[in-house]
PDB file of N, CA and C in Angstrom:
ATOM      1  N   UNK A   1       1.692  18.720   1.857  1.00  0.00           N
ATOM      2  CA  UNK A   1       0.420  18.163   2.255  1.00  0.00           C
ATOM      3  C   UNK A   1      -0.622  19.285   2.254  1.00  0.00           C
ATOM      4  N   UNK A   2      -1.740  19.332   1.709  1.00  0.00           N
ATOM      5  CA  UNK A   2      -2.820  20.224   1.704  1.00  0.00           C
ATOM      6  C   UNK A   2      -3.347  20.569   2.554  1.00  0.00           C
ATOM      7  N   UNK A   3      -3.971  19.505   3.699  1.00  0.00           N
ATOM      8  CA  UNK A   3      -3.982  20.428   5.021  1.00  0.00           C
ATOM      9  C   UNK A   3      -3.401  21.322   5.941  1.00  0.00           C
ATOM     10  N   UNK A   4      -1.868  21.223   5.723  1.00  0.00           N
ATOM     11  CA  UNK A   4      -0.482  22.178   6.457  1.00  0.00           C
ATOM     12  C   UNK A   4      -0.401  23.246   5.474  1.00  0.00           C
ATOM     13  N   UNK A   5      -1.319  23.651   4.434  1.00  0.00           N
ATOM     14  CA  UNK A   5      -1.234  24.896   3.296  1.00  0.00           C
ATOM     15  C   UNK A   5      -1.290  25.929   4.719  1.00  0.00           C
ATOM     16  N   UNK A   6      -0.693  27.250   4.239  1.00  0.00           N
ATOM     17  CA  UNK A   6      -0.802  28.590   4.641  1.00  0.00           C
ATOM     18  C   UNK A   6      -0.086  27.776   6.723  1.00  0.00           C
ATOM     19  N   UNK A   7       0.105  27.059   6.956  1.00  0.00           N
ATOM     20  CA  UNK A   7       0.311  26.452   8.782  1.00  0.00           C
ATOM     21  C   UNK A   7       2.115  26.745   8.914  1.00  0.00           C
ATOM     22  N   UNK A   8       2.755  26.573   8.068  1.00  0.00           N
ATOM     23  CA  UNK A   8       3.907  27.072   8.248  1.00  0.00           C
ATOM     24  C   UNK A   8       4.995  28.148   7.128  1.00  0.00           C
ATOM     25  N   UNK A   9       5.831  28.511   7.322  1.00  0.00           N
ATOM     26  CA  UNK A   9       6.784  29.734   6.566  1.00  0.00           C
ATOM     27  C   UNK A   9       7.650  29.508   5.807  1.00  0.00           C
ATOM     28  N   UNK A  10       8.622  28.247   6.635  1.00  0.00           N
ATOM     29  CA  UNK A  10       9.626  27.550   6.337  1.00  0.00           C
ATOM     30  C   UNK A  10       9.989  26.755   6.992  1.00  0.00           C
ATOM     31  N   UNK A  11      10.599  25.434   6.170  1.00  0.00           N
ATOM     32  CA  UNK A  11      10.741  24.011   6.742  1.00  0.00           C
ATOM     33  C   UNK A  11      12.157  23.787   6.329  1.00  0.00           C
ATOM     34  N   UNK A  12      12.645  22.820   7.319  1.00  0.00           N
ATOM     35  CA  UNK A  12      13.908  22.409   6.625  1.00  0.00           C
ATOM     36  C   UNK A  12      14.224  20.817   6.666  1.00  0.00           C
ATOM     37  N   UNK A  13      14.774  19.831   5.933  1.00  0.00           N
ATOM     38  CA  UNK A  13      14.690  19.050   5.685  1.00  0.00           C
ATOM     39  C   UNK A  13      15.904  18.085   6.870  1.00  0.00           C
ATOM     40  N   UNK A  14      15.530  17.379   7.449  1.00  0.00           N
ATOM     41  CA  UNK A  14      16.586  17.204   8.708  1.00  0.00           C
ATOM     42  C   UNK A  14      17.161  15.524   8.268  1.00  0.00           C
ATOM     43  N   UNK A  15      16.487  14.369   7.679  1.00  0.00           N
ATOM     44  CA  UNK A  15      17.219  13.639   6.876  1.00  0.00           C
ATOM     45  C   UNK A  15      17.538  13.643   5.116  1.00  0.00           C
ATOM     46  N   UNK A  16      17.888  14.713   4.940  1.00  0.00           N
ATOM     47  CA  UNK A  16      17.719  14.699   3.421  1.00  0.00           C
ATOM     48  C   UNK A  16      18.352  14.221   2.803  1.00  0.00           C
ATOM     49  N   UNK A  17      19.445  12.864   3.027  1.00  0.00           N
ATOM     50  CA  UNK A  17      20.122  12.027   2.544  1.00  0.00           C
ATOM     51  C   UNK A  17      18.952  10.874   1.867  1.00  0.00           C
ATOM     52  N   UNK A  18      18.494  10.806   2.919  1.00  0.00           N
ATOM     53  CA  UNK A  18      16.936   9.757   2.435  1.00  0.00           C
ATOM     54  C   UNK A  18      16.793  10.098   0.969  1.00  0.00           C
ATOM     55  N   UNK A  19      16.415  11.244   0.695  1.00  0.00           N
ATOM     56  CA  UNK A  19      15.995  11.604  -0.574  1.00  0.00           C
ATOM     57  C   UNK A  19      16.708  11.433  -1.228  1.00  0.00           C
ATOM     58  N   UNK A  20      18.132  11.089  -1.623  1.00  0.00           N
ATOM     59  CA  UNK A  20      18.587  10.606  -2.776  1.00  0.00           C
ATOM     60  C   UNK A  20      19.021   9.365  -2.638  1.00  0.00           C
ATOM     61  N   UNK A  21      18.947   8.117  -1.842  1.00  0.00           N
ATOM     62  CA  UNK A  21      19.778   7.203  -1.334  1.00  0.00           C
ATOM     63  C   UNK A  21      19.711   6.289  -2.508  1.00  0.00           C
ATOM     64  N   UNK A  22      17.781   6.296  -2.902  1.00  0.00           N
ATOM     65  CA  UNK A  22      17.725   5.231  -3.680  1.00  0.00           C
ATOM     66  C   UNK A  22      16.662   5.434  -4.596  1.00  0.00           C
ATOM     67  N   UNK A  23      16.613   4.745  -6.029  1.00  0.00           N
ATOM     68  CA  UNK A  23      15.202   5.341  -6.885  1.00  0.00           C
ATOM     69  C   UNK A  23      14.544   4.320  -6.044  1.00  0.00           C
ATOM     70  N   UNK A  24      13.292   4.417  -6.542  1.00  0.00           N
ATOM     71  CA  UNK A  24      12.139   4.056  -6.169  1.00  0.00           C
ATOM     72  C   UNK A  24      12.359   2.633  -6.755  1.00  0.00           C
ATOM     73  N   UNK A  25      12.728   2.467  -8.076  1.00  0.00           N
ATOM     74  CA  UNK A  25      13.124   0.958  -8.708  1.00  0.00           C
ATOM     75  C   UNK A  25      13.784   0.206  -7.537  1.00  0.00           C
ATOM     76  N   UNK A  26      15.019   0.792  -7.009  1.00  0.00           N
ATOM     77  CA  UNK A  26      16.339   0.336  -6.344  1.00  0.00           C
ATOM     78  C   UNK A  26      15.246  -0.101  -4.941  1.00  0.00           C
ATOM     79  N   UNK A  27      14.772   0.679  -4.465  1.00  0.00           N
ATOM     80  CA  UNK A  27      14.122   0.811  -3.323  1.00  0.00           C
ATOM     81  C   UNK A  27      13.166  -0.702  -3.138  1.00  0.00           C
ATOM     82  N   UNK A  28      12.274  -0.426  -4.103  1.00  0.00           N
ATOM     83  CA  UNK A  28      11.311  -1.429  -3.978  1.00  0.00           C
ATOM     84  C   UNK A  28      12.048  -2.984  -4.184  1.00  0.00           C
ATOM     85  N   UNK A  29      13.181  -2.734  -4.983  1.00  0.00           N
ATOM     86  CA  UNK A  29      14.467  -4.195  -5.362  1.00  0.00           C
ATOM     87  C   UNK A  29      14.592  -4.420  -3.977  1.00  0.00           C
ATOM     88  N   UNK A  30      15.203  -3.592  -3.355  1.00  0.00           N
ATOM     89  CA  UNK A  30      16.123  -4.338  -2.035  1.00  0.00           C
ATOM     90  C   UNK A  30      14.451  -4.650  -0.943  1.00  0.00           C
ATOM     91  N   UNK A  31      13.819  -3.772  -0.885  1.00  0.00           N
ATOM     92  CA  UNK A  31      12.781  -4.228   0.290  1.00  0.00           C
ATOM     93  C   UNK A  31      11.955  -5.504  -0.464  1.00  0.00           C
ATOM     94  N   UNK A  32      12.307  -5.983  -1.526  1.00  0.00           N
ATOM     95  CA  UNK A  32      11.687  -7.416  -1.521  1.00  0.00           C
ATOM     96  C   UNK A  32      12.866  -8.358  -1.134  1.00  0.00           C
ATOM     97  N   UNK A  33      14.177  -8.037  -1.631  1.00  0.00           N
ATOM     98  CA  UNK A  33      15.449  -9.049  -1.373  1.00  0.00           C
ATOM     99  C   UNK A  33      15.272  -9.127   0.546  1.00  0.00           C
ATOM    100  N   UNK A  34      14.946  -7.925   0.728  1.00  0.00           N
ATOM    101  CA  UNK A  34      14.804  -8.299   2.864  1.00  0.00           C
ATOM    102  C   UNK A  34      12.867  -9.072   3.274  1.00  0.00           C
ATOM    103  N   UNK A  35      12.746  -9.087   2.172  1.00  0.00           N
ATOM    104  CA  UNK A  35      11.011 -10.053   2.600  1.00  0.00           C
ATOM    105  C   UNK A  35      11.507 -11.035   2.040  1.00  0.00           C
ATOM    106  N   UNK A  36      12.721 -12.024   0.984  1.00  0.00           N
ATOM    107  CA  UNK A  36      12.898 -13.156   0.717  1.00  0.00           C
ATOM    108  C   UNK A  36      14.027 -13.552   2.413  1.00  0.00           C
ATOM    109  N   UNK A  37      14.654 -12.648   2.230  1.00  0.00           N
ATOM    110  CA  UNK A  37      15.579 -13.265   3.471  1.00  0.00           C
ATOM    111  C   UNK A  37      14.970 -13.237   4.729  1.00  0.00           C
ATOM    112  N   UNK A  38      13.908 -12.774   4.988  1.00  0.00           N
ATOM    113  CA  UNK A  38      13.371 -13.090   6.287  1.00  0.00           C
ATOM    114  C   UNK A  38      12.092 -14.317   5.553  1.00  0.00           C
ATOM    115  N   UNK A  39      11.928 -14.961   4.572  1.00  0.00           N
ATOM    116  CA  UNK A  39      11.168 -15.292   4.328  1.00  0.00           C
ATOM    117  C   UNK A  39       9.327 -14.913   4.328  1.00  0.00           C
ATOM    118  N   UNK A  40       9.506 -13.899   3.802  1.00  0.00           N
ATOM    119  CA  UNK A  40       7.786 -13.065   4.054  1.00  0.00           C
ATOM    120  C   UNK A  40       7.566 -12.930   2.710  1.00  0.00           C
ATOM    121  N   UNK A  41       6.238 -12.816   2.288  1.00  0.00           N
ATOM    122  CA  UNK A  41       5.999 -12.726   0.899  1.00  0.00           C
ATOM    123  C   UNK A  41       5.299 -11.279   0.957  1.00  0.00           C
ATOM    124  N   UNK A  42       4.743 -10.594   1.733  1.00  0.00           N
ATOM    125  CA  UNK A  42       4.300  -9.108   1.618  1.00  0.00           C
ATOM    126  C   UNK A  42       4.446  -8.747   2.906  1.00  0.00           C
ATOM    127  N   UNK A  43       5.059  -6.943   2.906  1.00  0.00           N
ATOM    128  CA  UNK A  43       5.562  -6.123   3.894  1.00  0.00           C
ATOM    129  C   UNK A  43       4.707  -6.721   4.955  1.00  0.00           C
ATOM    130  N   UNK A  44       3.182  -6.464   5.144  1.00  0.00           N
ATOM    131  CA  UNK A  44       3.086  -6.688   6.490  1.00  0.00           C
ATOM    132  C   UNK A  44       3.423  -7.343   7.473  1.00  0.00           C
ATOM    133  N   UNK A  45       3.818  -8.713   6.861  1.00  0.00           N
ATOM    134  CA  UNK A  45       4.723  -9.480   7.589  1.00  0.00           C
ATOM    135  C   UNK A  45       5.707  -8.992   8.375  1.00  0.00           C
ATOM    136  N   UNK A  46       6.118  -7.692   8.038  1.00  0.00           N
ATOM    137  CA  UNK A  46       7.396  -7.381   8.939  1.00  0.00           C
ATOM    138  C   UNK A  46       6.770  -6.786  10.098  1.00  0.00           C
ATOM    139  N   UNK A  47       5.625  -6.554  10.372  1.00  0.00           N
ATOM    140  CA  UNK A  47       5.028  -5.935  11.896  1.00  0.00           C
ATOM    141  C   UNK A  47       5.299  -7.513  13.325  1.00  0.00           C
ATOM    142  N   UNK A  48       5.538  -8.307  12.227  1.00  0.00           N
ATOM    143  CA  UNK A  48       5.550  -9.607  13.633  1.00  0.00           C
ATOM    144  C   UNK A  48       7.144 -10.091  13.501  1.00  0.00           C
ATOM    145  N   UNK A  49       8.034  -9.514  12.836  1.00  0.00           N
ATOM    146  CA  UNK A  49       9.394  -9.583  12.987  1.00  0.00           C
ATOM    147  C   UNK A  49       9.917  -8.879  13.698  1.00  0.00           C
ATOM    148  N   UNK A  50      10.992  -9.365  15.378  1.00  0.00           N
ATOM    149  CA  UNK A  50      11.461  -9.166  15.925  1.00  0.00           C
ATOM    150  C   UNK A  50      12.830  -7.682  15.406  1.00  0.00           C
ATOM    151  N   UNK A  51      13.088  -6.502  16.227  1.00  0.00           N
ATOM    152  CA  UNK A  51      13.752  -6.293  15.585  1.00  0.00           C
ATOM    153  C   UNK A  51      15.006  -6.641  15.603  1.00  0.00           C
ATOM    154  N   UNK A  52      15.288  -7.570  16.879  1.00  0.00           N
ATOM    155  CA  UNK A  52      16.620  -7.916  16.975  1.00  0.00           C
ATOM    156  C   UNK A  52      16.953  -8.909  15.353  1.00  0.00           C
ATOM    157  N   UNK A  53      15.975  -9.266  14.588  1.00  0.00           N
ATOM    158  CA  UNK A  53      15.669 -10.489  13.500  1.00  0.00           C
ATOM    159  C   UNK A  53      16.237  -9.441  12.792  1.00  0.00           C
ATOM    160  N   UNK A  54      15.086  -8.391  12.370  1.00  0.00           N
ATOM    161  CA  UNK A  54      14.655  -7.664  11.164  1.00  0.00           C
ATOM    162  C   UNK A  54      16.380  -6.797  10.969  1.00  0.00           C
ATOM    163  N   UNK A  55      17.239  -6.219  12.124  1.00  0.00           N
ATOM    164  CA  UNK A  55      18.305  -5.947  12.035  1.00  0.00           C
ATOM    165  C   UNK A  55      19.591  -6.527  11.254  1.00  0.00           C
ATOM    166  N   UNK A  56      19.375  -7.946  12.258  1.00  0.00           N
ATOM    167  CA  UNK A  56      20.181  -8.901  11.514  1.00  0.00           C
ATOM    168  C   UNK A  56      20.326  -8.957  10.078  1.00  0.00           C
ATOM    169  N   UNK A  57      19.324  -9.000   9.514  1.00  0.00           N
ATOM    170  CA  UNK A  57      18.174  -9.223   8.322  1.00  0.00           C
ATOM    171  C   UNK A  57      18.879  -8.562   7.133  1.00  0.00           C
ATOM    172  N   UNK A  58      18.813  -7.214   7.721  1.00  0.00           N
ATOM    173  CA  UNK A  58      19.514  -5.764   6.920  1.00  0.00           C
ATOM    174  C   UNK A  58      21.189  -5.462   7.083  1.00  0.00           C
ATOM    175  N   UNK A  59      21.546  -5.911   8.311  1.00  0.00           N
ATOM    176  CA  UNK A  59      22.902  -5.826   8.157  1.00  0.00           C
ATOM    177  C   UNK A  59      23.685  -7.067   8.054  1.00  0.00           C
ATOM    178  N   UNK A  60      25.203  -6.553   7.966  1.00  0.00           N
ATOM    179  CA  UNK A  60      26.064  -7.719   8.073  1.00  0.00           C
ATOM    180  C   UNK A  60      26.444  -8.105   6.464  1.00  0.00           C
ATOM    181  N   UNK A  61      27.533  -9.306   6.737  1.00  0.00           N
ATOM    182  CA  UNK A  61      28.198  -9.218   5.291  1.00  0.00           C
ATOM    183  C   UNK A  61      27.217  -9.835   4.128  1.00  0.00           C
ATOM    184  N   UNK A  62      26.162 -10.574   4.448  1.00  0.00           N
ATOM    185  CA  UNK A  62      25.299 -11.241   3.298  1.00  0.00           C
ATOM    186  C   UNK A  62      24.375 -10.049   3.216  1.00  0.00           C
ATOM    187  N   UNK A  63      24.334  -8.672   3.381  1.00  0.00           N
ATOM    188  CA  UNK A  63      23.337  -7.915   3.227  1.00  0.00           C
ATOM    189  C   UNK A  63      23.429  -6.979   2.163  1.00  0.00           C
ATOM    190  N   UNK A  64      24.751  -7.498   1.341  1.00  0.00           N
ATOM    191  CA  UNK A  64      24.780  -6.792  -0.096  1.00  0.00           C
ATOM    192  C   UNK A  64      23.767  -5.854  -1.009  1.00  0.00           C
ATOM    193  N   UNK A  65      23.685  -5.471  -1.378  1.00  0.00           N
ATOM    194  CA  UNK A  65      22.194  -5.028  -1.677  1.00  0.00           C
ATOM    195  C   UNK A  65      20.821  -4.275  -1.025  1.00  0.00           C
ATOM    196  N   UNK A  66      21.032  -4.782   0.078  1.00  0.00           N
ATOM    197  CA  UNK A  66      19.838  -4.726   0.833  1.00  0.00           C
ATOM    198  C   UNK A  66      20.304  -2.896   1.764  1.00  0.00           C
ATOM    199  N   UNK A  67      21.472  -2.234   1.664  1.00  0.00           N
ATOM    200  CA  UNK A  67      21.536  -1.345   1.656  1.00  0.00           C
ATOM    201  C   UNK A  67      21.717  -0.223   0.903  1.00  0.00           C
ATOM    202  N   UNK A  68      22.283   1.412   1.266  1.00  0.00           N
ATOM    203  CA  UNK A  68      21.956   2.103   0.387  1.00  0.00           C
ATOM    204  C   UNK A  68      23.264   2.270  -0.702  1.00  0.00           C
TER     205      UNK A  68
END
């Protein structure tokens, strides 16, 4: 980020599994397959989904796909 230029020395990356889990293709695939199964047609919708819902949503045995 351009404003943190010259602000720190060294960083270290503390989830860096994230970074390879999924391409960006794969990524954007499954976060629409979890807006059909909660029935939402664009992300924002997920700010008024419960997370006890939105959990459900993502896990469990019909959630094929929808992980990494």
């Amino acid at each position: 980020m351009p404003a943190g230029k010259g602000l720190f020395h060294k960083a270290i990356i503390e989830s860096g599994s994230q970074l390879t889990v999924a391409s960006a293709d794969n990524a954007t695939a499954r976060t629409k397959a979890l807006l059909a199964k909660l029935g939402l047609t664009k992300p924002e919708g997920l700010q008024k989904v419960s997370t006890t819902k939105l959990f459900k949503a993502a896990s469990g045995p019909d959630a094929s796909g929808l992980g990494p």
